[in-house]
PDB file of N, CA and C in Angstrom:
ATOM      1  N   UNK A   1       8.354   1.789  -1.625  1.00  0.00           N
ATOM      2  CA  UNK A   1       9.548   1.207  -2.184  1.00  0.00           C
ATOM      3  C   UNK A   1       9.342   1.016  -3.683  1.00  0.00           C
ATOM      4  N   UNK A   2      10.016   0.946  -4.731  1.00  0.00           N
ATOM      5  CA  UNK A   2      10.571   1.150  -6.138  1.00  0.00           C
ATOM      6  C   UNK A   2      11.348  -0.030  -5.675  1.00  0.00           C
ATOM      7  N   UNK A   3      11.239  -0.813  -7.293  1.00  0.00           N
ATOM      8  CA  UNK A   3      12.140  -2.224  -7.217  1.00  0.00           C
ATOM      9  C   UNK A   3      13.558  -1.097  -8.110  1.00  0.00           C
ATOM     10  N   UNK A   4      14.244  -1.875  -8.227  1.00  0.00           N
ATOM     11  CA  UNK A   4      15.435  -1.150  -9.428  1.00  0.00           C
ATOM     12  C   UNK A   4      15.367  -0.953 -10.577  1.00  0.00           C
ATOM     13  N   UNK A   5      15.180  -0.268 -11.553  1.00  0.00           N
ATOM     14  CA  UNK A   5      15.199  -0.408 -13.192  1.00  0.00           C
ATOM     15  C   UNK A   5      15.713   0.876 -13.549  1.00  0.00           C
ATOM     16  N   UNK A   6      16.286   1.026 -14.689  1.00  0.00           N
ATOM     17  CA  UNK A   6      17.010   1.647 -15.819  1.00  0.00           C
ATOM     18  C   UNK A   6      15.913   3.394 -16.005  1.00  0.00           C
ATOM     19  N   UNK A   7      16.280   4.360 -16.008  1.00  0.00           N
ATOM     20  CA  UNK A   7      15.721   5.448 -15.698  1.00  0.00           C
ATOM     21  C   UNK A   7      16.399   6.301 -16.757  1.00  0.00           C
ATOM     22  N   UNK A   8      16.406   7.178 -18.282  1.00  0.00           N
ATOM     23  CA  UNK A   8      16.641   7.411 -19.041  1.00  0.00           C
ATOM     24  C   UNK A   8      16.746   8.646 -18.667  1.00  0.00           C
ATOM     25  N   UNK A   9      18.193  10.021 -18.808  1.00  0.00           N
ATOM     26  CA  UNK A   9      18.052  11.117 -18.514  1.00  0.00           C
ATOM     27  C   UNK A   9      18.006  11.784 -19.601  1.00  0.00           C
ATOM     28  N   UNK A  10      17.042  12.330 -19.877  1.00  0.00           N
ATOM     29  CA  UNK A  10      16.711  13.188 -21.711  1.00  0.00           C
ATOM     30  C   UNK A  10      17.067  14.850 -21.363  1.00  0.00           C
ATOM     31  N   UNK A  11      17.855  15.037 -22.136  1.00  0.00           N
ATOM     32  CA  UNK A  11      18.428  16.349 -22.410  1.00  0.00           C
ATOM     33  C   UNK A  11      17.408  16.884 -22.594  1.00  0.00           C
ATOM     34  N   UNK A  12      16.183  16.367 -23.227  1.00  0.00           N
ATOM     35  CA  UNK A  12      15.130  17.343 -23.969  1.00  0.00           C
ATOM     36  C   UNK A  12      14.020  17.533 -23.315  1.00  0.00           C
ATOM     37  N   UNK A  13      14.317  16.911 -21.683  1.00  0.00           N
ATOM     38  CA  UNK A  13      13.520  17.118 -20.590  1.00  0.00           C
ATOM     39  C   UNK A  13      14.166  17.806 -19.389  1.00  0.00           C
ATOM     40  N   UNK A  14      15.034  18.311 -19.866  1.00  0.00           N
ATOM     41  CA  UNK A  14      16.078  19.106 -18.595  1.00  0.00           C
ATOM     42  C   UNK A  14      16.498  18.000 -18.050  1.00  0.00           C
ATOM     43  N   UNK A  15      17.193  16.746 -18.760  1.00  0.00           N
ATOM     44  CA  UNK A  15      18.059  15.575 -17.940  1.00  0.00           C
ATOM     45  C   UNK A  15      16.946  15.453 -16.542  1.00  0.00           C
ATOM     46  N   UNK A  16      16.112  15.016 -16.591  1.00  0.00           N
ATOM     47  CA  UNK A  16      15.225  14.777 -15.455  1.00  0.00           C
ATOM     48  C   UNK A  16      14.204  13.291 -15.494  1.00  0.00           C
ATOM     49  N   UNK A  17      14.626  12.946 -14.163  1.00  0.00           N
ATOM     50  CA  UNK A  17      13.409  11.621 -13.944  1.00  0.00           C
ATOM     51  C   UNK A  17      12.627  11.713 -13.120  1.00  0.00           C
ATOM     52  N   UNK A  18      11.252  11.680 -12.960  1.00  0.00           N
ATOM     53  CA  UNK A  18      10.064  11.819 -12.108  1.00  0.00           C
ATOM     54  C   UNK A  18       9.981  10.217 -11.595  1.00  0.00           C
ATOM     55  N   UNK A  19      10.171   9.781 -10.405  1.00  0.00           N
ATOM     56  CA  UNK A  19       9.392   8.562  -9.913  1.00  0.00           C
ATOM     57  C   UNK A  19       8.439   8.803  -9.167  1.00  0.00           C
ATOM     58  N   UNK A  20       7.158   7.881  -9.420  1.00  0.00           N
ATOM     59  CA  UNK A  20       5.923   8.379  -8.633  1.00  0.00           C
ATOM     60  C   UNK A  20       5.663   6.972  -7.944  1.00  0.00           C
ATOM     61  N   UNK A  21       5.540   7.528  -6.641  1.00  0.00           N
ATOM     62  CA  UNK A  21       5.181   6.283  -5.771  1.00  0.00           C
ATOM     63  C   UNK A  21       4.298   6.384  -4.889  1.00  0.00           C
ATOM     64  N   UNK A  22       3.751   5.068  -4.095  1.00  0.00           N
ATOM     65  CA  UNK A  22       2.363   4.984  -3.626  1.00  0.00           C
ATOM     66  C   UNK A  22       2.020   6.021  -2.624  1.00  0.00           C
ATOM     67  N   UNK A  23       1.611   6.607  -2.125  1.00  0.00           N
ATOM     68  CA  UNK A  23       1.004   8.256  -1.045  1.00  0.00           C
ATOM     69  C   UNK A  23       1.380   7.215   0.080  1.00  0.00           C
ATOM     70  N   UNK A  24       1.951   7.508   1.084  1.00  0.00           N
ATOM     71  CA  UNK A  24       2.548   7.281   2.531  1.00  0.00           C
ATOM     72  C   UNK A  24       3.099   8.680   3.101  1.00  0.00           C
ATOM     73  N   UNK A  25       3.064   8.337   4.579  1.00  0.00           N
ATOM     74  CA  UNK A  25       3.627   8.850   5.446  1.00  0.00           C
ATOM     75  C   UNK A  25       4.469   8.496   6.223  1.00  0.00           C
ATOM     76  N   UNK A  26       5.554   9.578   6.313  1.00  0.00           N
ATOM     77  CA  UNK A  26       7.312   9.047   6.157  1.00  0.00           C
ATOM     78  C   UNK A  26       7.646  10.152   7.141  1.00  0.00           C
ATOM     79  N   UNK A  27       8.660   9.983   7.571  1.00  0.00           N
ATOM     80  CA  UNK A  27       9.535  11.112   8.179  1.00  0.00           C
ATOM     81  C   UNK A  27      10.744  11.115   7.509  1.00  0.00           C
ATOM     82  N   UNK A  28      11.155  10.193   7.315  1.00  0.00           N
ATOM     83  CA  UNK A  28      12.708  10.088   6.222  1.00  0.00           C
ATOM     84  C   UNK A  28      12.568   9.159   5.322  1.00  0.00           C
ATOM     85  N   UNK A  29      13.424   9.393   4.635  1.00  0.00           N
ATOM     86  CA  UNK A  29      13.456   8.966   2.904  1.00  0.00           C
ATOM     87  C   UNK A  29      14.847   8.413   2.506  1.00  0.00           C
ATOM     88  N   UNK A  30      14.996   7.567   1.968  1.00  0.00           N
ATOM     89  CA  UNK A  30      16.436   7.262   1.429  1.00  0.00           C
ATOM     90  C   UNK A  30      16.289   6.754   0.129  1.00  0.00           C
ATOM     91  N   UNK A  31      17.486   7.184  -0.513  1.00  0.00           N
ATOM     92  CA  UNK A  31      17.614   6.858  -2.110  1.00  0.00           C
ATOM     93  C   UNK A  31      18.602   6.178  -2.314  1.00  0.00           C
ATOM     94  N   UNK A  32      18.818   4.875  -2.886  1.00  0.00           N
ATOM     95  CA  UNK A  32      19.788   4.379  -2.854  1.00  0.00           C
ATOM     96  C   UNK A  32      20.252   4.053  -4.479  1.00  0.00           C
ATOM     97  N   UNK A  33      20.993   4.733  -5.194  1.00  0.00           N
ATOM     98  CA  UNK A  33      21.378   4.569  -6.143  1.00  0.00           C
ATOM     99  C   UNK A  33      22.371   2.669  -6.404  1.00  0.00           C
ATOM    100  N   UNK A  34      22.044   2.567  -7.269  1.00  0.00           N
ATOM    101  CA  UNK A  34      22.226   0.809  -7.397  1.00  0.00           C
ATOM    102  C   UNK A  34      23.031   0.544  -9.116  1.00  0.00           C
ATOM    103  N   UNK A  35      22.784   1.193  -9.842  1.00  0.00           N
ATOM    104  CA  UNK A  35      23.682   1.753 -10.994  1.00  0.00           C
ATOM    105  C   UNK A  35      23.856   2.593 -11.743  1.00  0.00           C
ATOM    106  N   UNK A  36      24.571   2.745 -12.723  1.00  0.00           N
ATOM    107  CA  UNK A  36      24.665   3.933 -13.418  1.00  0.00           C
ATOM    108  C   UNK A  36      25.088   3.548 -14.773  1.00  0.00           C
ATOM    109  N   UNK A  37      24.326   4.021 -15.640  1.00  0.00           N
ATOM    110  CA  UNK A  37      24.737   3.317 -17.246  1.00  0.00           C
ATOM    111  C   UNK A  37      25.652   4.212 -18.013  1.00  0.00           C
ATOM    112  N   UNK A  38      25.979   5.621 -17.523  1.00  0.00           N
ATOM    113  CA  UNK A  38      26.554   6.508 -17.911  1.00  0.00           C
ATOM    114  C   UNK A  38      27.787   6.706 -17.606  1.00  0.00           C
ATOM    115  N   UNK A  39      28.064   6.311 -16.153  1.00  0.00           N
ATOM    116  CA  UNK A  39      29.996   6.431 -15.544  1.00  0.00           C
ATOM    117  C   UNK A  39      29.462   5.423 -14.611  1.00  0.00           C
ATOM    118  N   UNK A  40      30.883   5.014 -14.061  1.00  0.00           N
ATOM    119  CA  UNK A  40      30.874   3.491 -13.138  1.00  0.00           C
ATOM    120  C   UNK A  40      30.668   4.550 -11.611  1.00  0.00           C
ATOM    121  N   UNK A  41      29.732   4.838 -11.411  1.00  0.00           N
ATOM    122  CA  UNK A  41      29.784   5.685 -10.111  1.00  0.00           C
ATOM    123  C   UNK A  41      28.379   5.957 -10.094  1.00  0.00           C
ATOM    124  N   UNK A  42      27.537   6.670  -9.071  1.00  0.00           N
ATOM    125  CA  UNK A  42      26.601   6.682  -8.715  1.00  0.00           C
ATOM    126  C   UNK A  42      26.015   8.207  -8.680  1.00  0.00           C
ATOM    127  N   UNK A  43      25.036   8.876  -9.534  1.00  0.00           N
ATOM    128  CA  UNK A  43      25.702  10.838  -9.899  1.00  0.00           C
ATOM    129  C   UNK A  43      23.944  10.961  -9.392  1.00  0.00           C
ATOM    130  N   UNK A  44      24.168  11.901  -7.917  1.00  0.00           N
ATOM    131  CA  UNK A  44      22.559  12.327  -8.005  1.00  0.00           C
ATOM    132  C   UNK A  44      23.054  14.179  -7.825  1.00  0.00           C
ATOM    133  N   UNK A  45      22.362  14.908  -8.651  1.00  0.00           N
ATOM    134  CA  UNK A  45      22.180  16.436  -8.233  1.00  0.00           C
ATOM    135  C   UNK A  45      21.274  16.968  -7.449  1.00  0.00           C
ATOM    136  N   UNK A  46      20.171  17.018  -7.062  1.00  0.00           N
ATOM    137  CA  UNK A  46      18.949  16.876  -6.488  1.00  0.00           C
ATOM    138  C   UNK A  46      18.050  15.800  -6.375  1.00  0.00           C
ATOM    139  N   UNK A  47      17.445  16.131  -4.957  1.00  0.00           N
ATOM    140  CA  UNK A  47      16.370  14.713  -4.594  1.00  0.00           C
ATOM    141  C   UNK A  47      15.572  15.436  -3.953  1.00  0.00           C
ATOM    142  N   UNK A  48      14.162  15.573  -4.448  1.00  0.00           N
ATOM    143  CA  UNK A  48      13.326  16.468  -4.036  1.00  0.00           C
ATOM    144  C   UNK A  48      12.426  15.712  -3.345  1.00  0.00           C
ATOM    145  N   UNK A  49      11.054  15.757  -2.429  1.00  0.00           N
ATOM    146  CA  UNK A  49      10.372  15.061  -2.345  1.00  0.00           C
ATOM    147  C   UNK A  49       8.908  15.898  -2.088  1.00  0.00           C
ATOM    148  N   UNK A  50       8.278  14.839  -2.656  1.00  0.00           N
ATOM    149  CA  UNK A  50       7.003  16.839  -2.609  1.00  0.00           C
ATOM    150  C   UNK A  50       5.941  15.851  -2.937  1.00  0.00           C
ATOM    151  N   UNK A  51       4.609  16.424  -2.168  1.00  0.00           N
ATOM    152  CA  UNK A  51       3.236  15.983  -1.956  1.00  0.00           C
ATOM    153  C   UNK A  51       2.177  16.371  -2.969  1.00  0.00           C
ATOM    154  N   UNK A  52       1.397  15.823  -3.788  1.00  0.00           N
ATOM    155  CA  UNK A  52       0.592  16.023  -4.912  1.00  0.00           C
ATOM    156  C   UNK A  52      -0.869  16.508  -4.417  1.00  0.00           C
TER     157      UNK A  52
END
């Protein structure tokens, strides 16, 4: 789990945010978008999830 905070999308990173969180084993995943500083709505394009 990730508490909530402010996540910056940089054009000069291909508009992209990496969250890295603790190594577990999951079968499902949920993302729950909580705000948006850009439009009053909630904007995801991809949600990847991938093992290091």
């Amino acid at each position: 789990m990730k508490a909530a905070a402010a996540y910056a999308f940089d054009p000069a990173a291909d508009n992209t945010v990496t969250l890295t969180l603790p190594a577990t084993v999951q079968r499902w995943f949920r993302l729950t978008v909580t705000a948006n500083s850009g439009w009053p709505a909630g904007q995801l394009s991809e949600f990847e999830v991938r093992s290091s």
